[in-house]
C-alpha atoms as a PDB file:
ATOM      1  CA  UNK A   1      34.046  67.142 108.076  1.00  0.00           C
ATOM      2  CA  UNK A   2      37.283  66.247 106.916  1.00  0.00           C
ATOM      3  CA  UNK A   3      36.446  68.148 102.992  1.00  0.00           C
ATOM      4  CA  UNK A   4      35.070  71.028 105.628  1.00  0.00           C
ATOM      5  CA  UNK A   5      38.848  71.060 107.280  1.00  0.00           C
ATOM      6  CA  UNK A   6      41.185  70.938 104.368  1.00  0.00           C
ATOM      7  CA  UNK A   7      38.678  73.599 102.081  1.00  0.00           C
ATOM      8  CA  UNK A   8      39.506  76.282 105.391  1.00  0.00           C
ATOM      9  CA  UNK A   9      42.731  74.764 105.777  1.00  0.00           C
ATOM     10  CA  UNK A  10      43.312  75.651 101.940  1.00  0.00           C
ATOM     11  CA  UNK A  11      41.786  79.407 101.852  1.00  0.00           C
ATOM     12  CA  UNK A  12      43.582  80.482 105.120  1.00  0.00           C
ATOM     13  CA  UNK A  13      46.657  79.754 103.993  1.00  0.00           C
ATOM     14  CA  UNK A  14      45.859  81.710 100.333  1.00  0.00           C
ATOM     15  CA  UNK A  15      43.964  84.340 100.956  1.00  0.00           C
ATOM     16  CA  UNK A  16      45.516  85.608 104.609  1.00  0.00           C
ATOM     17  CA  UNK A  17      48.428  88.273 103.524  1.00  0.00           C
ATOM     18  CA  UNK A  18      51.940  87.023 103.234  1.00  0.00           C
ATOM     19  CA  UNK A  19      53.922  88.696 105.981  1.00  0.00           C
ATOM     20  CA  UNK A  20      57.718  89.087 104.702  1.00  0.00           C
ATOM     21  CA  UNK A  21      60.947  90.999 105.910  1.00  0.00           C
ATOM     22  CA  UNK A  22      63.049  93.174 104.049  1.00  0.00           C
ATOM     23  CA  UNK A  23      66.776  92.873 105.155  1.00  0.00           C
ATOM     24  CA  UNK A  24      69.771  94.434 103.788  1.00  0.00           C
ATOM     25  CA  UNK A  25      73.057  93.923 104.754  1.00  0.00           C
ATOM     26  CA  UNK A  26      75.394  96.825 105.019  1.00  0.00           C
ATOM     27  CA  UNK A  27      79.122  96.092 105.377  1.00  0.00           C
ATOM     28  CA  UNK A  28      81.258  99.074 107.308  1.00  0.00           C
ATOM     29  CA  UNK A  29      83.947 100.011 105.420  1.00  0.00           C
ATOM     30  CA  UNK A  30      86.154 102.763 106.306  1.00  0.00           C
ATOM     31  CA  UNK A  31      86.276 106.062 103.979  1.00  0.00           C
ATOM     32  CA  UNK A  32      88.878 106.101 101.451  1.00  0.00           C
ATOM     33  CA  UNK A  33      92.158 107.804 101.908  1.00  0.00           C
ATOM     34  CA  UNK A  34      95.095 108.972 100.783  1.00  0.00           C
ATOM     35  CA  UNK A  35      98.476 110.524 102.347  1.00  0.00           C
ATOM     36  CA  UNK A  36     101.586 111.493 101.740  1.00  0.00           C
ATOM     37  CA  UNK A  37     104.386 113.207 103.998  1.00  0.00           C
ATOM     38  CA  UNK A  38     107.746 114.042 102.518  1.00  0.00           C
ATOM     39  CA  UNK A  39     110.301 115.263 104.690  1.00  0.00           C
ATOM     40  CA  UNK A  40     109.110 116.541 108.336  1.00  0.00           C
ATOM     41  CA  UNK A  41     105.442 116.497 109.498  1.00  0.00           C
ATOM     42  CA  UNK A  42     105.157 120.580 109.782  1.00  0.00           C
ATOM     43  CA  UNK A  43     106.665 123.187 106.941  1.00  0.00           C
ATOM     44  CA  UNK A  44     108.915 122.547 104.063  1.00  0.00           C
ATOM     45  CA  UNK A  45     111.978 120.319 104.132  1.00  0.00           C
ATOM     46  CA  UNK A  46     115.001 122.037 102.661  1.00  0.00           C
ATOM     47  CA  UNK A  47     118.121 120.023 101.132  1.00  0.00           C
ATOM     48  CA  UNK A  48     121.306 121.399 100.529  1.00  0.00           C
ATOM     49  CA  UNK A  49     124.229 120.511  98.030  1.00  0.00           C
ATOM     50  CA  UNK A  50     127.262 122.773  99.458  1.00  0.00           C
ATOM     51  CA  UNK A  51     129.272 122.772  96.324  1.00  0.00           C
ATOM     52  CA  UNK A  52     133.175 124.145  96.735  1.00  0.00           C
ATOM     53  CA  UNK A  53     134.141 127.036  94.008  1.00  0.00           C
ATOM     54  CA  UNK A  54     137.078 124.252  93.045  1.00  0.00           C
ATOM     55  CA  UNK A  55     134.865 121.430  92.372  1.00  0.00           C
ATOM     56  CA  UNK A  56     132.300 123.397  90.290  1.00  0.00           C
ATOM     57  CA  UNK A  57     131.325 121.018  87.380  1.00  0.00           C
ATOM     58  CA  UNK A  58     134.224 118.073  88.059  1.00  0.00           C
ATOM     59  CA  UNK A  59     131.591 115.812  88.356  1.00  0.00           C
ATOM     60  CA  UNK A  60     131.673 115.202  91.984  1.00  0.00           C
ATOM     61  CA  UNK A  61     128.393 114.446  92.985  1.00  0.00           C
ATOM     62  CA  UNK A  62     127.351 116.146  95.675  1.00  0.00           C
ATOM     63  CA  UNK A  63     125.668 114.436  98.473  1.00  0.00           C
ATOM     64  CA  UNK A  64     122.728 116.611  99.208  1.00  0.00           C
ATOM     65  CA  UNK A  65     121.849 117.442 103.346  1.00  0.00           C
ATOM     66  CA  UNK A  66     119.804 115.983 105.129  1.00  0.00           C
ATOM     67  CA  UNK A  67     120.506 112.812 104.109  1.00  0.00           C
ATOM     68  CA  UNK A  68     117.623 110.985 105.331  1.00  0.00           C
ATOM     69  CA  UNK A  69     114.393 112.558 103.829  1.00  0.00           C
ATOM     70  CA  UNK A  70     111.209 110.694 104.545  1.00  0.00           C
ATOM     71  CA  UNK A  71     108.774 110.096 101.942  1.00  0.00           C
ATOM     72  CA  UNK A  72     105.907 108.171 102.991  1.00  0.00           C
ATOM     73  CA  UNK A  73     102.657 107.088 101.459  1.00  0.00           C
ATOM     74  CA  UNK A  74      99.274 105.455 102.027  1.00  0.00           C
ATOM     75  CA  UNK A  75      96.010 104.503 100.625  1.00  0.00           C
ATOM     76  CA  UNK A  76      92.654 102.938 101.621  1.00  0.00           C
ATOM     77  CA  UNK A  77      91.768 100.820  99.283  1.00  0.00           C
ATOM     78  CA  UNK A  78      94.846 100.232  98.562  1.00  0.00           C
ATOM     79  CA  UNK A  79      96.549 100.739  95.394  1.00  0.00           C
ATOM     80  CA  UNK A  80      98.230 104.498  94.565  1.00  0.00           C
ATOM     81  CA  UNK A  81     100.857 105.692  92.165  1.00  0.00           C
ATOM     82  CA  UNK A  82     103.558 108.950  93.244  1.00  0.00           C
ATOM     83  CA  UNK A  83     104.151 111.579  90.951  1.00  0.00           C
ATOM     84  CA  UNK A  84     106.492 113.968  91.604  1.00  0.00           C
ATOM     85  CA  UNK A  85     106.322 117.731  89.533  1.00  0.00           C
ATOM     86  CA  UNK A  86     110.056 118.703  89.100  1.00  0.00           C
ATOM     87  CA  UNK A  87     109.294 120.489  86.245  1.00  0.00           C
ATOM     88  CA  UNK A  88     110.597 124.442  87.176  1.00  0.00           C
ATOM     89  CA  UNK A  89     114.281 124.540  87.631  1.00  0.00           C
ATOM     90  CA  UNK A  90     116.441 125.929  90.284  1.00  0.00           C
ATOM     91  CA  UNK A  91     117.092 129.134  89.855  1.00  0.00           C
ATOM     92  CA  UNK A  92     119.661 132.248  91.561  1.00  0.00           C
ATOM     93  CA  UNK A  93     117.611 134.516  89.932  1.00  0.00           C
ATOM     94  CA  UNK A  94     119.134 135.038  86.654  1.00  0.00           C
ATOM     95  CA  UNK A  95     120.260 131.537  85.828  1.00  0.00           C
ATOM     96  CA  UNK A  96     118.880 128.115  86.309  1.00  0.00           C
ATOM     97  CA  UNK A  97     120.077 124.279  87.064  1.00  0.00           C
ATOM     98  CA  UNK A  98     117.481 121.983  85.949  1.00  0.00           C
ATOM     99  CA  UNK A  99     116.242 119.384  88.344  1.00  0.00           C
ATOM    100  CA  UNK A 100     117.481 116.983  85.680  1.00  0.00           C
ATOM    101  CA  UNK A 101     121.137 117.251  87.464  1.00  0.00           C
ATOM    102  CA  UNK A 102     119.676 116.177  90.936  1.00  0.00           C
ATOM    103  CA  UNK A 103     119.144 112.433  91.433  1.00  0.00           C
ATOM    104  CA  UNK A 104     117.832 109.975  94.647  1.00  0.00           C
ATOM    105  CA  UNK A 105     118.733 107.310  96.191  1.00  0.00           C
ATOM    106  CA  UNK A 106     116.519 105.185  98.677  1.00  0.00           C
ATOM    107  CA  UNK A 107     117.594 103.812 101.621  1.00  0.00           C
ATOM    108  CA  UNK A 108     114.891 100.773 101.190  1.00  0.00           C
ATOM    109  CA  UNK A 109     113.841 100.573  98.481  1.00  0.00           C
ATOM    110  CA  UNK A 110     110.494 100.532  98.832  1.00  0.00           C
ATOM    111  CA  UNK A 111     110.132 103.879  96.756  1.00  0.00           C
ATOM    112  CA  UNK A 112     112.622 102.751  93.630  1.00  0.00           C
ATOM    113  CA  UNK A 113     116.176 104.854  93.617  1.00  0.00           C
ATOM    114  CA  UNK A 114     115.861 107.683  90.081  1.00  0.00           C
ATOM    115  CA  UNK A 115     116.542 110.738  88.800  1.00  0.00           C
ATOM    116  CA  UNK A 116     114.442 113.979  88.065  1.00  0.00           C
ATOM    117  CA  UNK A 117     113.173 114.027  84.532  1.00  0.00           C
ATOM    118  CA  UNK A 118     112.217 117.720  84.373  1.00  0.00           C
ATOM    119  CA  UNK A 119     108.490 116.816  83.877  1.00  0.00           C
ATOM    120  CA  UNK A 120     105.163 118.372  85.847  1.00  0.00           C
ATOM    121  CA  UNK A 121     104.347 114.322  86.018  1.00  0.00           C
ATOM    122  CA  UNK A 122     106.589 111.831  86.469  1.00  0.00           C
ATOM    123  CA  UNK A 123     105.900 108.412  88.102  1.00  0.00           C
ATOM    124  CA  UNK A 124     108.469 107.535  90.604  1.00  0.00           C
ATOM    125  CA  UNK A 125     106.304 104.383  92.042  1.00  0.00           C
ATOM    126  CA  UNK A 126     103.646 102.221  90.104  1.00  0.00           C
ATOM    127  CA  UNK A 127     100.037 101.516  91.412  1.00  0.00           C
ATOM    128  CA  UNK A 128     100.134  97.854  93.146  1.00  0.00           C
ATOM    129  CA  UNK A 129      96.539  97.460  94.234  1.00  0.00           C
ATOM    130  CA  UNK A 130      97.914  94.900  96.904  1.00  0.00           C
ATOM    131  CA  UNK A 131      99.794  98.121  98.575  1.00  0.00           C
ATOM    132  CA  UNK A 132      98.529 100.275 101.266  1.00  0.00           C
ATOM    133  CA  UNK A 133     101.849 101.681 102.330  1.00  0.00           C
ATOM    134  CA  UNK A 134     104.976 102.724 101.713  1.00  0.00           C
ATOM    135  CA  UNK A 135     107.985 104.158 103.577  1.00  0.00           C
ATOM    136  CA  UNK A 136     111.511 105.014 102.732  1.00  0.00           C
ATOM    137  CA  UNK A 137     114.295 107.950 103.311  1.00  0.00           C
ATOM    138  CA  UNK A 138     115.914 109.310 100.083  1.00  0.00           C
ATOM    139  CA  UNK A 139     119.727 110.972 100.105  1.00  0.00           C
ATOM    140  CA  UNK A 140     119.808 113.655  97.028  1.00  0.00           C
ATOM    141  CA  UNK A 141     122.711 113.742  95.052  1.00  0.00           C
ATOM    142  CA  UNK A 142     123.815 117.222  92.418  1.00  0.00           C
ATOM    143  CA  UNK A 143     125.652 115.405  89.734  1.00  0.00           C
ATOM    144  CA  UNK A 144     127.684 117.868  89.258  1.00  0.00           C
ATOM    145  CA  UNK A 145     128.196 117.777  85.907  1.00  0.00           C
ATOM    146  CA  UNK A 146     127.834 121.689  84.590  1.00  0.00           C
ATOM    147  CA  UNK A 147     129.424 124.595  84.999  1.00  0.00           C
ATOM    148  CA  UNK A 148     127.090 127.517  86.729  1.00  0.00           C
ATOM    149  CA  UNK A 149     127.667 130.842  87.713  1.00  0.00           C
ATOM    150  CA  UNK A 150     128.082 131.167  91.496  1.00  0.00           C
ATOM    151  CA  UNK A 151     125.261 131.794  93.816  1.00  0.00           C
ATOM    152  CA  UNK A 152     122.681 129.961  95.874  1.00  0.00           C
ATOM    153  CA  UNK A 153     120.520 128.159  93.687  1.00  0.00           C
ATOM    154  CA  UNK A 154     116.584 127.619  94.827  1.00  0.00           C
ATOM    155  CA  UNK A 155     113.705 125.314  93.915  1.00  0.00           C
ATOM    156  CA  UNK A 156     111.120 123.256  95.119  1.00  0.00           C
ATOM    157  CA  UNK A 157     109.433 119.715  93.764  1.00  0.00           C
ATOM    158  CA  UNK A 158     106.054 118.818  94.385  1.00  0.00           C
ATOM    159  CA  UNK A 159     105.136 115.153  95.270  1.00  0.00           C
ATOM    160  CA  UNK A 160     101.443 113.804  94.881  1.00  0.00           C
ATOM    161  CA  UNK A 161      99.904 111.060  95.984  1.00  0.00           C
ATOM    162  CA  UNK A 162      97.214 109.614  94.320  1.00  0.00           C
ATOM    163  CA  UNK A 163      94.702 106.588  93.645  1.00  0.00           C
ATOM    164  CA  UNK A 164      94.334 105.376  89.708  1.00  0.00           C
END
């Protein structure tokens, strides 16, 4: 009886099916994204050098207004670089300052202080894949340097966010 037992014993635990679970874990993670906001949350933010016809190319700089434009940034995952196109000048229509003459300086820090190189890509802040965020105000400041015909003088940058 005993053989009888542990022969039975033995096939039912071979030859029944072997009953088994798939499981896979799936962690939530949120979707990635990326932002940027420079200036105010709805249209364009215009700044304005006011230059008097006596200090025309004295080298004055010329504190642009507002003073305080926002420029603020975010990724998820974290890690982004900012570009920023200032690559087409300013221009009154028949003669042009190049963006090369305007400079920033940040309240913070967080976004480095610089100066326009003229470029359609220039990095004004380095990825840091421990960042997720960024936030400062920049003051523009005309250097002031060249003479220019008079007239009102127009151009736009472009900033862009992005994730390397």
């Amino acid at each position: 009886m005993k053989i009888k037992f542990f022969i039975i014993a033995f096939l039912i635990v071979f030859i029944s099916p072997i009953a088994f679970a798939k499981i896979t874990f799936v962690a939530w993670k949120a979707p990635p994204e990326v932002s940027i906001q420079v200036g105010t949350i709805t249209g364009v933010t215009t700044v304005t050098h006011d230059l008097p016809a006596s200090q025309v190319g004295d080298g004055t700089p010329i504190t642009g207004t507002p003073k305080d434009v926002l420029i603020e940034a975010s990724a998820r995952p974290a890690g982004f670089i900012i570009t920023v196109d200032s690559s087409t000048p300013l221009s009154n229509g028949t003669h042009t300052i190049p963006f090369t003459d305007i400079s920033w300086a940040a309240k913070k820090g967080d976004i480095p202080s610089g100066q326009f190189n003229g470029t359609s890509s220039q990095v004004i802040l380095q990825p840091d894949l421990g960042m997720q965020r960024v936030k400062d105000r920049f003051t523009f400041i005309y250097d002031n340097t060249r003479v220019v015909p008079y007239g009102t003088y127009a151009g736009s940058v472009t900033y862009t966010v992005s994730v390397p």
